[in-house]
C-alpha atoms as a PDB file:
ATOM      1  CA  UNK A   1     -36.244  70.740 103.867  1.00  0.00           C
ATOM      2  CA  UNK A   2     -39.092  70.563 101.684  1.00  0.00           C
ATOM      3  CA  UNK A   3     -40.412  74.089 103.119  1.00  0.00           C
ATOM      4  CA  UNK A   4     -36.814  75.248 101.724  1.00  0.00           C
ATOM      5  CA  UNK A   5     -37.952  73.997  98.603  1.00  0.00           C
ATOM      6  CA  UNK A   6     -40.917  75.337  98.335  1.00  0.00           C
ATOM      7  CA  UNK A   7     -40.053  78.765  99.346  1.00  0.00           C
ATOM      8  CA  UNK A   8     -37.206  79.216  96.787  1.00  0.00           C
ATOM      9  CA  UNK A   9     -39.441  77.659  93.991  1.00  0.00           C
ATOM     10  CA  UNK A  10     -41.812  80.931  95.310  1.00  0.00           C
ATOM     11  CA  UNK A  11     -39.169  83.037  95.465  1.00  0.00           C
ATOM     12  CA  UNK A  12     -37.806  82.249  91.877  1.00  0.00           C
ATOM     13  CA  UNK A  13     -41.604  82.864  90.942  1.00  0.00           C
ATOM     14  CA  UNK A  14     -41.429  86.163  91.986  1.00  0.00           C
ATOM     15  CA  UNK A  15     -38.361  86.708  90.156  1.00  0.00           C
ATOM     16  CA  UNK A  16     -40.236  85.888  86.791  1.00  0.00           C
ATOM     17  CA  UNK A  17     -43.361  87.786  87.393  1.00  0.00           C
ATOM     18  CA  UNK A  18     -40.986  90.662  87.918  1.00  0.00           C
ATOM     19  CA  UNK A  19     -39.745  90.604  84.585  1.00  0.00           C
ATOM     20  CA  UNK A  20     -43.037  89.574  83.133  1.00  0.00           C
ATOM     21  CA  UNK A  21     -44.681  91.672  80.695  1.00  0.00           C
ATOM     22  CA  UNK A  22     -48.124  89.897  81.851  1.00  0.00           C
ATOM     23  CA  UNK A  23     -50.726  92.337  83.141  1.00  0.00           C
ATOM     24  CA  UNK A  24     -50.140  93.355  86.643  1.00  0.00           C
ATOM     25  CA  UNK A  25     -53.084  92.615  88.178  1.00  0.00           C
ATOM     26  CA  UNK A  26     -52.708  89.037  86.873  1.00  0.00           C
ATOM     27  CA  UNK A  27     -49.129  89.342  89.003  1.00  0.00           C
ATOM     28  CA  UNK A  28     -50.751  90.360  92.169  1.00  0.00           C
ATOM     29  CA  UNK A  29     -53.173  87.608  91.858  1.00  0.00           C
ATOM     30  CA  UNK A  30     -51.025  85.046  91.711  1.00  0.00           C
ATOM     31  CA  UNK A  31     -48.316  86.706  94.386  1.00  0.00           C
ATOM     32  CA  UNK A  32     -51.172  86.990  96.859  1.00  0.00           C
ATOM     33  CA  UNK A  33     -52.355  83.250  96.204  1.00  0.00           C
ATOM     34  CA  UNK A  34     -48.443  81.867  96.101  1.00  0.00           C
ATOM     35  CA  UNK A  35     -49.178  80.366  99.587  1.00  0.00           C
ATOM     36  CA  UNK A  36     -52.013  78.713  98.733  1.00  0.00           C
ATOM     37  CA  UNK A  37     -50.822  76.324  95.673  1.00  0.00           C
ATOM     38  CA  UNK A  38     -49.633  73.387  96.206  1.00  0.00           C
ATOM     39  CA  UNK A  39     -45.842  72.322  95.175  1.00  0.00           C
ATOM     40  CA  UNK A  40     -47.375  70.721  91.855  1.00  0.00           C
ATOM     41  CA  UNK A  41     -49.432  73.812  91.187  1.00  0.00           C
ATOM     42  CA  UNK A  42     -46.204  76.377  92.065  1.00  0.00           C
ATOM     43  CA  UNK A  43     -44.015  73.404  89.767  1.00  0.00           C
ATOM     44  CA  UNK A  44     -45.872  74.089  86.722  1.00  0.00           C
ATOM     45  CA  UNK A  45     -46.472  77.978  87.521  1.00  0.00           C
ATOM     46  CA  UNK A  46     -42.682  78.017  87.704  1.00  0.00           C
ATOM     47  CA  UNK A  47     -42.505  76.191  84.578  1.00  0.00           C
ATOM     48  CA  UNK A  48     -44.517  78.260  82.362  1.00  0.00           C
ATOM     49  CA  UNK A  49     -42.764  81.403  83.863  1.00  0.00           C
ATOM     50  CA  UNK A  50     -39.677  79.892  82.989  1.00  0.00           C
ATOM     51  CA  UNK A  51     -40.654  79.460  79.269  1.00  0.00           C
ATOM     52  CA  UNK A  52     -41.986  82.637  79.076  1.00  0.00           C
ATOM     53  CA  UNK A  53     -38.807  84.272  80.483  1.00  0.00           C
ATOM     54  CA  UNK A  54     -37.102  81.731  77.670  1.00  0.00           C
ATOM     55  CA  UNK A  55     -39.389  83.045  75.024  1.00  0.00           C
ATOM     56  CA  UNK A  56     -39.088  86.919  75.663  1.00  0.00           C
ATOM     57  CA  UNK A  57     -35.485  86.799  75.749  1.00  0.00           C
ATOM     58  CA  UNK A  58     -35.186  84.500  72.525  1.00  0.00           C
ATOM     59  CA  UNK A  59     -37.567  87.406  70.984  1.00  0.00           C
ATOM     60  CA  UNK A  60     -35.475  90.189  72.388  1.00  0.00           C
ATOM     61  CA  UNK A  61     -32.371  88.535  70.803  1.00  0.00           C
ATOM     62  CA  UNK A  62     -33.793  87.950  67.314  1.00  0.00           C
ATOM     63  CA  UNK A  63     -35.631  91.215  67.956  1.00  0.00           C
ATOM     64  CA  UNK A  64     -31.904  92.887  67.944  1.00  0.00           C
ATOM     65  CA  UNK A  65     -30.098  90.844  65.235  1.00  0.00           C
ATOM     66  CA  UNK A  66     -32.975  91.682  62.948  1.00  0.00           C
ATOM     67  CA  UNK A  67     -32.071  95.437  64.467  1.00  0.00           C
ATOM     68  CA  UNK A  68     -28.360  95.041  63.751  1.00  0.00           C
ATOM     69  CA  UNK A  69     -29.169  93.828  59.926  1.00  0.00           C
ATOM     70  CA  UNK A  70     -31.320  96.943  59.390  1.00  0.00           C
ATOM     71  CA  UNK A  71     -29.039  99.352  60.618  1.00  0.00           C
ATOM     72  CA  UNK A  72     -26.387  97.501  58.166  1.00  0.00           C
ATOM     73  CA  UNK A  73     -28.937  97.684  55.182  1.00  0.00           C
ATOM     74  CA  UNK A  74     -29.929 101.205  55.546  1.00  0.00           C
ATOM     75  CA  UNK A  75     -25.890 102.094  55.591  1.00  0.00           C
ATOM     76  CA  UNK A  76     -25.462 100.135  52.853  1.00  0.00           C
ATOM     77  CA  UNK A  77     -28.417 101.574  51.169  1.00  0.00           C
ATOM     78  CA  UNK A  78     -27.232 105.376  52.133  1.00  0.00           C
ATOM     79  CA  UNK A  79     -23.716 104.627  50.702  1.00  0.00           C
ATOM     80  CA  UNK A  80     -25.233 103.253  47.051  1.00  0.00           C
ATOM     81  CA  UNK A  81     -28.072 106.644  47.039  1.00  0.00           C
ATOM     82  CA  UNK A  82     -24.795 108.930  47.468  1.00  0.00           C
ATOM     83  CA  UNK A  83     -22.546 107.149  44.777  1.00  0.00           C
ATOM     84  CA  UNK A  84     -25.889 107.238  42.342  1.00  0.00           C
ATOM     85  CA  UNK A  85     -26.064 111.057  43.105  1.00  0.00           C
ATOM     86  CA  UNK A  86     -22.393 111.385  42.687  1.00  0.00           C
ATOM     87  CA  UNK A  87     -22.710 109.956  39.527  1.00  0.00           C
ATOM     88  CA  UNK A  88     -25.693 112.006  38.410  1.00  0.00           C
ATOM     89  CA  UNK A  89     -23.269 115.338  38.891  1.00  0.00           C
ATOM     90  CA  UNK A  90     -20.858 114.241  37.186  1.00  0.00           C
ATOM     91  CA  UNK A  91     -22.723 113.219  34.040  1.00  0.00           C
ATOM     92  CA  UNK A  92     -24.568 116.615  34.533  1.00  0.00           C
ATOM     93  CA  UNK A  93     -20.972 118.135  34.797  1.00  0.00           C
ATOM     94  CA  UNK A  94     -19.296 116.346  31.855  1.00  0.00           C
ATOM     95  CA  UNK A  95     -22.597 117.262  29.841  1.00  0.00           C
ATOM     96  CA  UNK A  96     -22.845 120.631  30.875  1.00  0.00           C
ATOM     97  CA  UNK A  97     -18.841 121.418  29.651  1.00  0.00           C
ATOM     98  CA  UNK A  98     -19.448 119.975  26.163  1.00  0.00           C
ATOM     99  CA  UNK A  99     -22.359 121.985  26.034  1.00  0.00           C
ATOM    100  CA  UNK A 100     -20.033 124.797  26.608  1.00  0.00           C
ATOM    101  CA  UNK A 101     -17.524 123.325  24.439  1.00  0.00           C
ATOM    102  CA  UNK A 102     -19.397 123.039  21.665  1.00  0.00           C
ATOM    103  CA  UNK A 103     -20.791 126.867  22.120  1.00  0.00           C
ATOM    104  CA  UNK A 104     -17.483 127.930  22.177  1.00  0.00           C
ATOM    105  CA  UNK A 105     -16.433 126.392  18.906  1.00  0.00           C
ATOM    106  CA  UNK A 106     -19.722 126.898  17.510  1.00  0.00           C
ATOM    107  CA  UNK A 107     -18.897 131.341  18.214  1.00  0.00           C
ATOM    108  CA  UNK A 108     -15.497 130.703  16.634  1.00  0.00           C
ATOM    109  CA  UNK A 109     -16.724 129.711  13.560  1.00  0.00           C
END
């Protein structure tokens, strides 16, 4: 029973030094010394994997909120630079016919 134990605890190691962004010799270290630790060693191996699995995908989350909220300000940001530009040719627009306007009456006099 306890072997059972033990084995998954190694196998669910294995799991999280899969997904582990630690260096991979590191990983092959500790794979190829898994049978050596003892079940309080491969406890609190398991247990710092498991916070760093935790960790990473907390990051990864915040990592794409923060993602989502840029992509939102930059739209928001794109819509106000058009309406300023709009804006710009229309004053240009409205000047530029007075300016004409005010030629034309200017000749009829």
């Amino acid at each position: 029973m306890a072997t059972n134990i033990i084995q998954e605890k190694a196998k669910r190691c294995g799991e999280l030094l899969a997904r582990s962004p630690m260096d991979e010799e590191i990983k092959k270290t500790i794979l190829e010394n898994l049978g050596s630790l003892t079940e309080g060693d491969l406890d609190r191996l398991l247990f710092s994997l498991e916070q760093e699995d935790a960790h990473l995908s907390l990051l990864a989350s915040q990592l794409s909120d923060f993602d989502k909220k840029q992509e939102k300000g930059w739209g928001r940001l794109a819509k106000d630079q058009e309406k300023k530009a709009r804006d710009v040719v229309n004053d240009f627009s409205r000047q530029l016919e007075r300016d004409i306007q005010n030629k034309i009456h200017a000749e009829m006099k």
